[in-house]
Protein backbone atom coordinates (compact mmCIF):
# COMPACT_ATOMS: atom_id res chain seq x y z
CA UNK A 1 0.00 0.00 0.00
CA UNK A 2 1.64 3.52 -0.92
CA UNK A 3 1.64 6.31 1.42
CA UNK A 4 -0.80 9.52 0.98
CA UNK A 5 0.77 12.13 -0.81
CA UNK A 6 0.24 15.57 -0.30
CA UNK A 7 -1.63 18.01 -2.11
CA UNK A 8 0.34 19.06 -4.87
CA UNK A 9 2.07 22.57 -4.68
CA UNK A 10 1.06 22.75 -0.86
CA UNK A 11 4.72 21.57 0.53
CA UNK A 12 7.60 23.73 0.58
CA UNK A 13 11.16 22.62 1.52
CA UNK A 14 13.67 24.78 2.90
CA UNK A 15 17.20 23.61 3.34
CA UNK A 16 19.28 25.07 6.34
CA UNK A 17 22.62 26.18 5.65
CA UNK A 18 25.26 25.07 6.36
CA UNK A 19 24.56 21.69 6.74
CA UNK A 20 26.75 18.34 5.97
CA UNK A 21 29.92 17.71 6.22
CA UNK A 22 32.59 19.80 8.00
CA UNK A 23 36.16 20.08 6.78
CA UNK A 24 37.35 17.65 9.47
CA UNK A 25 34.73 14.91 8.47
CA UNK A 26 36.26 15.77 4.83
CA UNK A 27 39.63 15.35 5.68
CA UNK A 28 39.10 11.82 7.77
CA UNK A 29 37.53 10.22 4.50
CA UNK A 30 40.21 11.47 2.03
CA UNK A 31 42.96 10.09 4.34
CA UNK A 32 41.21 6.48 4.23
CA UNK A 33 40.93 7.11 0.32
CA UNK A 34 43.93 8.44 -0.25
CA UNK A 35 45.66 5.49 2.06
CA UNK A 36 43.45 2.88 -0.04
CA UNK A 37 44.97 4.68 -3.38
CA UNK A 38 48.25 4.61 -2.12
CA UNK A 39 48.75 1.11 -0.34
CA UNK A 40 46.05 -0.70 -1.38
CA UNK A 41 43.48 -2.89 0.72
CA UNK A 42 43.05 -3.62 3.57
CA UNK A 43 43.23 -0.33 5.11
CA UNK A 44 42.59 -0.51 9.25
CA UNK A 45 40.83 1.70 10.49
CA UNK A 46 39.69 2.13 14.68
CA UNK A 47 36.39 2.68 15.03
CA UNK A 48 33.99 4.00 11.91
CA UNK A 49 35.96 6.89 10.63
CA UNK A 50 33.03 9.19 11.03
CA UNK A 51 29.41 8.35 12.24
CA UNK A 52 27.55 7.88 9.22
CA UNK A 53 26.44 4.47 8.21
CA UNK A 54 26.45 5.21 4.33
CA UNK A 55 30.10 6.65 4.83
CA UNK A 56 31.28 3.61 6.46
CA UNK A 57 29.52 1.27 3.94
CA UNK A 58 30.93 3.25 1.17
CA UNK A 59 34.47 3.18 2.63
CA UNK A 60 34.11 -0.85 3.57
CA UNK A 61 33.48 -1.86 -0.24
CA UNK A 62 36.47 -0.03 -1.19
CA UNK A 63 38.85 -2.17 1.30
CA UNK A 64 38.76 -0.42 4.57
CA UNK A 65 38.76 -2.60 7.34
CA UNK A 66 36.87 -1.12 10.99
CA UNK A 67 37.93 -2.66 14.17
CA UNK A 68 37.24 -1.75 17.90
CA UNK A 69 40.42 -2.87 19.30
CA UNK A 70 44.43 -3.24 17.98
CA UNK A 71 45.24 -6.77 18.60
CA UNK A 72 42.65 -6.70 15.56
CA UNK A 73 44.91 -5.48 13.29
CA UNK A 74 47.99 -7.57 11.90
CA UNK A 75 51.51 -6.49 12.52
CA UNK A 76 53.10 -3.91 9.90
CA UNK A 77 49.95 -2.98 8.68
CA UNK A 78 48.44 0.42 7.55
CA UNK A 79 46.13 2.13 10.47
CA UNK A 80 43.76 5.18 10.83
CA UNK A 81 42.67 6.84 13.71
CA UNK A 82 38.96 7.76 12.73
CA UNK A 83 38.15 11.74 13.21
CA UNK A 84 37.47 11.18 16.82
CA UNK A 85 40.77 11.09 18.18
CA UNK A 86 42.64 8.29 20.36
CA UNK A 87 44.22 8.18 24.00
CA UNK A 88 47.46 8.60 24.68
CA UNK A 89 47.35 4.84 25.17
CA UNK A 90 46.17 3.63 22.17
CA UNK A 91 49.15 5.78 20.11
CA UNK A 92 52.14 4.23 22.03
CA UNK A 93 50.26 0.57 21.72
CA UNK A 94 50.20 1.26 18.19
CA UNK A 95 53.75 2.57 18.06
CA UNK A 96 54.74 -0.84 19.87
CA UNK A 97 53.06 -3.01 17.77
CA UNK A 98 55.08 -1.80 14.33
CA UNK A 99 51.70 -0.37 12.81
CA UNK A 100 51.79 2.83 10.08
CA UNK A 101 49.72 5.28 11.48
CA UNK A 102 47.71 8.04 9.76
CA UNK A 103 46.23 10.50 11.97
CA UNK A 104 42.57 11.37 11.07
CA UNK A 105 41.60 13.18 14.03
CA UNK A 106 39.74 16.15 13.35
CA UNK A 107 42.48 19.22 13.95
CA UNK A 108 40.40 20.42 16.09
CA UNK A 109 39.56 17.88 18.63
CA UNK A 110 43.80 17.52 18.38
CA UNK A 111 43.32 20.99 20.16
CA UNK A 112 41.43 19.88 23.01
CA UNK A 113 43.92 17.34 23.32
CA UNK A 114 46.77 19.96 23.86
CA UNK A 115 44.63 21.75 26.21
CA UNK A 116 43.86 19.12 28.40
CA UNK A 117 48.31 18.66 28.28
CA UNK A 118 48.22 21.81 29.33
CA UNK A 119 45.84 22.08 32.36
CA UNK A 120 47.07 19.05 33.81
CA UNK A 121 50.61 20.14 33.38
CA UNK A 122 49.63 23.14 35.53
CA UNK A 123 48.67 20.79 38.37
CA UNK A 124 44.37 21.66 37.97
CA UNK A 125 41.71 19.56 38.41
CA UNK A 126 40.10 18.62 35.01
CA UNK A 127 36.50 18.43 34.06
CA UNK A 128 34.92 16.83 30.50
CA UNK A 129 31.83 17.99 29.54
CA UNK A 130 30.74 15.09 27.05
CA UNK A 131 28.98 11.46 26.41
CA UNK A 132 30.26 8.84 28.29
CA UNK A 133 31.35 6.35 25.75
CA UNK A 134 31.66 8.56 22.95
CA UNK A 135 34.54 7.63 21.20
CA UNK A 136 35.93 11.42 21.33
CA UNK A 137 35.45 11.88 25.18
CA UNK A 138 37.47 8.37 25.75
CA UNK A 139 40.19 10.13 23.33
CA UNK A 140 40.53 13.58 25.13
CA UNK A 141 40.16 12.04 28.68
CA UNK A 142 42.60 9.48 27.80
CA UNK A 143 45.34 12.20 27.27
CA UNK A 144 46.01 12.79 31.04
CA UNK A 145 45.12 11.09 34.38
CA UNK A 146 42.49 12.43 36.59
CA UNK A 147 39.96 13.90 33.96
CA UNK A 148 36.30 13.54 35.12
CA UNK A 149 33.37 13.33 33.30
CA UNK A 150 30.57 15.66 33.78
CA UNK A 151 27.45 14.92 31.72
CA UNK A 152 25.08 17.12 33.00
CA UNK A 153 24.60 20.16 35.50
CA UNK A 154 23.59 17.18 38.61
CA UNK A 155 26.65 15.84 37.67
CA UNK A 156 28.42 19.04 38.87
CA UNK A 157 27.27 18.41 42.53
CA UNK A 158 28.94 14.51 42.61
CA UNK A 159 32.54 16.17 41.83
CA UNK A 160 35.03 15.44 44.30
CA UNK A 161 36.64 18.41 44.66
CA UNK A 162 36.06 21.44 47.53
CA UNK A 163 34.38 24.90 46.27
CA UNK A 164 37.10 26.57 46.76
CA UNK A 165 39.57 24.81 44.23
CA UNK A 166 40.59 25.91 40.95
CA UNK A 167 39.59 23.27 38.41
CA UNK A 168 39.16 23.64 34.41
CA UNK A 169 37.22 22.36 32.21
CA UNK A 170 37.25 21.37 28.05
CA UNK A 171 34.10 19.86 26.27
CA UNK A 172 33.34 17.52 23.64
CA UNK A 173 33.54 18.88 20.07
CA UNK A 174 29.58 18.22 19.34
CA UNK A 175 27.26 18.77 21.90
CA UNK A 176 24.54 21.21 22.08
CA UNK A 177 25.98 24.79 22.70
CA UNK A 178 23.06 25.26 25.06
CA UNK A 179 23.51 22.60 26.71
CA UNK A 180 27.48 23.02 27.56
CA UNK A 181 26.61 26.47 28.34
CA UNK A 182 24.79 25.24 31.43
CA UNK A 183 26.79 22.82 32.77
CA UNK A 184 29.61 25.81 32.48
CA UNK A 185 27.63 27.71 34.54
CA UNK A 186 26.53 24.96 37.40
CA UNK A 187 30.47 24.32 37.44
CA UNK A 188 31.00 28.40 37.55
CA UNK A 189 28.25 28.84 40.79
CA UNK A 190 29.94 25.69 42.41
CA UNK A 191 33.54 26.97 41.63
CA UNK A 192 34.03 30.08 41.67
CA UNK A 193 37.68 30.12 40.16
CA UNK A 194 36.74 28.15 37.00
CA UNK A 195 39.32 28.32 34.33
CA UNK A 196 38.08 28.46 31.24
CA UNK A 197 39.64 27.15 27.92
CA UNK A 198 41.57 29.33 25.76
CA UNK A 199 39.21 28.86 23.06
CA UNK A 200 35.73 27.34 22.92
CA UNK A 201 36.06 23.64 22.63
CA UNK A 202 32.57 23.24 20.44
CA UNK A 203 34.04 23.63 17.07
CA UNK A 204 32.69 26.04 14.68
CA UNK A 205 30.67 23.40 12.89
CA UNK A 206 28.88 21.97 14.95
CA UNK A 207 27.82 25.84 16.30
CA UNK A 208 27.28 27.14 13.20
CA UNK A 209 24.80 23.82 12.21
CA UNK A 210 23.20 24.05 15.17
CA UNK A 211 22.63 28.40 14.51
CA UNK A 212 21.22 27.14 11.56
CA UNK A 213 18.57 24.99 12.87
CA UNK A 214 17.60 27.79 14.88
CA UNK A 215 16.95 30.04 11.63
CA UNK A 216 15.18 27.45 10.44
CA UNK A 217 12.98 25.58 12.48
CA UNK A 218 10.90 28.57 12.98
CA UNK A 219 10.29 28.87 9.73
CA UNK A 220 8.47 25.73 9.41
CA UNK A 221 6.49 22.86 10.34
CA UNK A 222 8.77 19.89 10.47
CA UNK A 223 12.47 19.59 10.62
CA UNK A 224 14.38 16.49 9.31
CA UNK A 225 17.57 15.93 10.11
CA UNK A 226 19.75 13.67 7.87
CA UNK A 227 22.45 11.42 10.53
CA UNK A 228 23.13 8.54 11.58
CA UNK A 229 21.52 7.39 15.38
CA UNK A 230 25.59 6.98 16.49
CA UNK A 231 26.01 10.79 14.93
CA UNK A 232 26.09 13.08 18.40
CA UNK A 233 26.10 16.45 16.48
CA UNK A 234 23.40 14.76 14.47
CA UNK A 235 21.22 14.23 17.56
CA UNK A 236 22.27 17.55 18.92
CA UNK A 237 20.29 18.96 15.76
CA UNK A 238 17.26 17.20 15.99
CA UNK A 239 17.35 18.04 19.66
CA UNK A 240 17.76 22.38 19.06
CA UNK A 241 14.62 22.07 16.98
CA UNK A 242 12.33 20.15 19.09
CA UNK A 243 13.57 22.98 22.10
CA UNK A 244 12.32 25.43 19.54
CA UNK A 245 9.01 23.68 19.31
CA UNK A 246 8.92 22.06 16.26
CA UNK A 247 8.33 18.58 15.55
CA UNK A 248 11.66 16.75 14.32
CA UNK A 249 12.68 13.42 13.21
CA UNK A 250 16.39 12.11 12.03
CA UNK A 251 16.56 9.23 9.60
CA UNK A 252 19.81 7.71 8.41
CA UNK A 253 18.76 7.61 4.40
CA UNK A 254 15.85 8.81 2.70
CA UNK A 255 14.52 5.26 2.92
CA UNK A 256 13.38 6.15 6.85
CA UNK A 257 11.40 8.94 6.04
CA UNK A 258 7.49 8.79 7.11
CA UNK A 259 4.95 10.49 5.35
CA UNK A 260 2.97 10.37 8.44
CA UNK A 261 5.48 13.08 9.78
CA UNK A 262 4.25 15.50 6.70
CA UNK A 263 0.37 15.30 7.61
CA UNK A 264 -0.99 19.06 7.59
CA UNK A 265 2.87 20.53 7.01
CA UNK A 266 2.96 23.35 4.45
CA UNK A 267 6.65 23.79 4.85
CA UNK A 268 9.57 21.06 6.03
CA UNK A 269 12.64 21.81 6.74
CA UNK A 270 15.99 19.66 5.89
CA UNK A 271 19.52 19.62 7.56
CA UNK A 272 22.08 17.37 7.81
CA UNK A 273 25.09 16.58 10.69
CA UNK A 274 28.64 16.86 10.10
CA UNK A 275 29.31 13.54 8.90
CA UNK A 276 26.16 13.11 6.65
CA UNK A 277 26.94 13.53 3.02
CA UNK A 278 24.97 15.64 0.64
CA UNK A 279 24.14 13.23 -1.55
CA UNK A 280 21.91 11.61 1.43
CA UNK A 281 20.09 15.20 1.63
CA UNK A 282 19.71 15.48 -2.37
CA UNK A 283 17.79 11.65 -2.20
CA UNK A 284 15.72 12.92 1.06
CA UNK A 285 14.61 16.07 -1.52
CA UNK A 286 13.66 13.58 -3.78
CA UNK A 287 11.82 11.52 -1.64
CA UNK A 288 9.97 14.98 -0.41
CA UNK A 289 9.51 15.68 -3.87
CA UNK A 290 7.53 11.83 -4.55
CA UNK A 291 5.36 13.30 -1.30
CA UNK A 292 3.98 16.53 -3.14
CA UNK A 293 6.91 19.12 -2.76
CA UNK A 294 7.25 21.44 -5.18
CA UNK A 295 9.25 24.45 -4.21
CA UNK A 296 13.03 24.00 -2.90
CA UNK A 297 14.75 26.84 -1.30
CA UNK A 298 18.26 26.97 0.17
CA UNK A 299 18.42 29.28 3.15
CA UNK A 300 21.13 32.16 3.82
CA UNK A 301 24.49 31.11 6.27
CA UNK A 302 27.57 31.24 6.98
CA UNK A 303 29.90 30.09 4.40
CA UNK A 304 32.16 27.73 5.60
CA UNK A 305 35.91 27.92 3.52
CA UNK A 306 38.27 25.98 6.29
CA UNK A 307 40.01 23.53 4.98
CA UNK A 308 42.65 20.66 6.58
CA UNK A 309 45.96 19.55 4.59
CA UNK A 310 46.53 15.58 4.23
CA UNK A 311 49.04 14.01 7.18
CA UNK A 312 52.51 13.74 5.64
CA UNK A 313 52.96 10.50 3.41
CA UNK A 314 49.42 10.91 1.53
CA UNK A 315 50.79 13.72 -0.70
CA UNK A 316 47.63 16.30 -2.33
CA UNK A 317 44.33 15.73 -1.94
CA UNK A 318 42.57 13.74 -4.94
CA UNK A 319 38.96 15.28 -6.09
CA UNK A 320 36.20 12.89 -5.18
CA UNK A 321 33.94 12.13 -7.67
């Protein structure tokens, strides 16, 4: 049985900007390409090189091999560390076990990294704000001893440490920038000599995706948001737009998209995480299109240029078709 359209003309779709993938998510999948081109299958890689199931699919037909663990990974063979980052550990295991490394973490996670060096090399107590078991938190906290996690503003009350220490903090690259926001002030009220971070630890892509959810989702009736359920900036989207009121729903591929969520909508309105690639948006428009939409509009942002050089050893960048 085929799902109710709707009434021709009556849906509009309007495409937040930016969306998709960020220069970091970019750089982690050339590296695995580039080390494919170069050395030929397999090519390890620890854990998926991005979240995005059509990514990692994509990358596994081409020879790229996705393990949890090391021992997983014969001696003298080609690794990647996937865009999250490693700990400290996992490098010198690598190192011992004879494996050629390429570095795909995201340049800027690599800065949170330093930071935390830094902190603890000043003798502070160190907060995370992040996900426990997100592969990027178990990188940055693995860089240093003594890092605790705080995952939420309750959290703040079960630290260890008196009010009147001086502790610091760093947070994941991808949560919600409301939500870090007030855990930074529960830990601010509890200690009053918080050090801040040089620099904001939520990168500029995940803010600037998450600003443009905010444009958009009161602009219209539904918001989908193109990611993968392991994505965090992906859920952190679908999350700003249901704060904002308005009904939201992620699907991986165009393939989970419900018509059901369209009933009565006159406008929908279509983003996509970091590490979801356009041409997963382009086949959601289509399947919006099959439903009755008509009109396609791209909204106004910011227009994202950065861009990361290759790791040493994988030479220029070759254009992806």
């Amino acid at each position: 049985m085929s799902e109710p359209q709707q009434d021709a003309g009556h849906l509009d779709v309007l495409l937040a900007s930016p969306r998709g993938f960020c220069a970091g998510v970019d750089r982690a999948i050339d590296i695995v390409e580039r080390a494919l081109e170069l050395f030929g299958a397999p090519i390890y890689v620890r854990h998926e090189i991005v979240h995005n199931t059509t990514v990692v699919q994509s990358l596994r037909a081409k020879g790229a091999v996705f393990v949890d663990e090391l021992d997983d990974v014969p001696a003298g063979s080609t690794l990647v560390f996937s865009a999250h980052g490693v700990s400290r550990a996992v490098r010198e295991q690598a190192q011992a076990r004879g494996l050629k490394v390429f570095d795909a973490t995201c340049p800027l996670v690599t800065k949170v990294h330093v930071e935390v060096a830094r902190m603890r090399s000043q003798g502070l107590h160190l907060v995370m704000i992040g996900h426990a078991g997100h592969p990027e938190v178990e990188g940055t906290m693995g860089q240093a001893e003594g890092v605790f996690l705080v995952q939420s503003e309750e959290d703040v009350g079960r630290l260890p440490f008196p009010p009147d220490e001086e502790i610091a903090y760093v947070t994941q690259t991808t949560l919600s920038v409301d939500d870090a926001a007030a855990v930074v002030a529960a830990l601010r009220a509890r200690y009053p000599r918080l050090r801040d971070p040089k620099r904001q630890d939520i990168c500029y892509a995940t803010q600037n995706r998450q600003d443009a959810v905010k444009f958009l989702a009161p602009q219209v009736d539904v918001v989908i948001v193109v990611g993968s359920p392991s994505s965090s900036n992906s859920n952190r989207l679908r999350e700003v737009a249901s704060r904002l009121g308005c009904p939201s729903y992620m699907v991986d591929t165009a393939a989970d998209l419900r018509a059901q969520w369209l009933e009565g909508a006159r406008r929908v309105g279509v983003t996509a995480g970091a590490s979801a690639p356009e041409q997963l948006v382009q086949q959601v428009i289509d399947r919006l299109r099959e439903l009755g939409a008509r009109q396609v509009r791209n909204l106004q942002g910011v227009d994202e240029t950065l861009r990361f050089p290759l790791p040493k050893g994988l030479g220029p960048k070759t254009p992806r078709t």
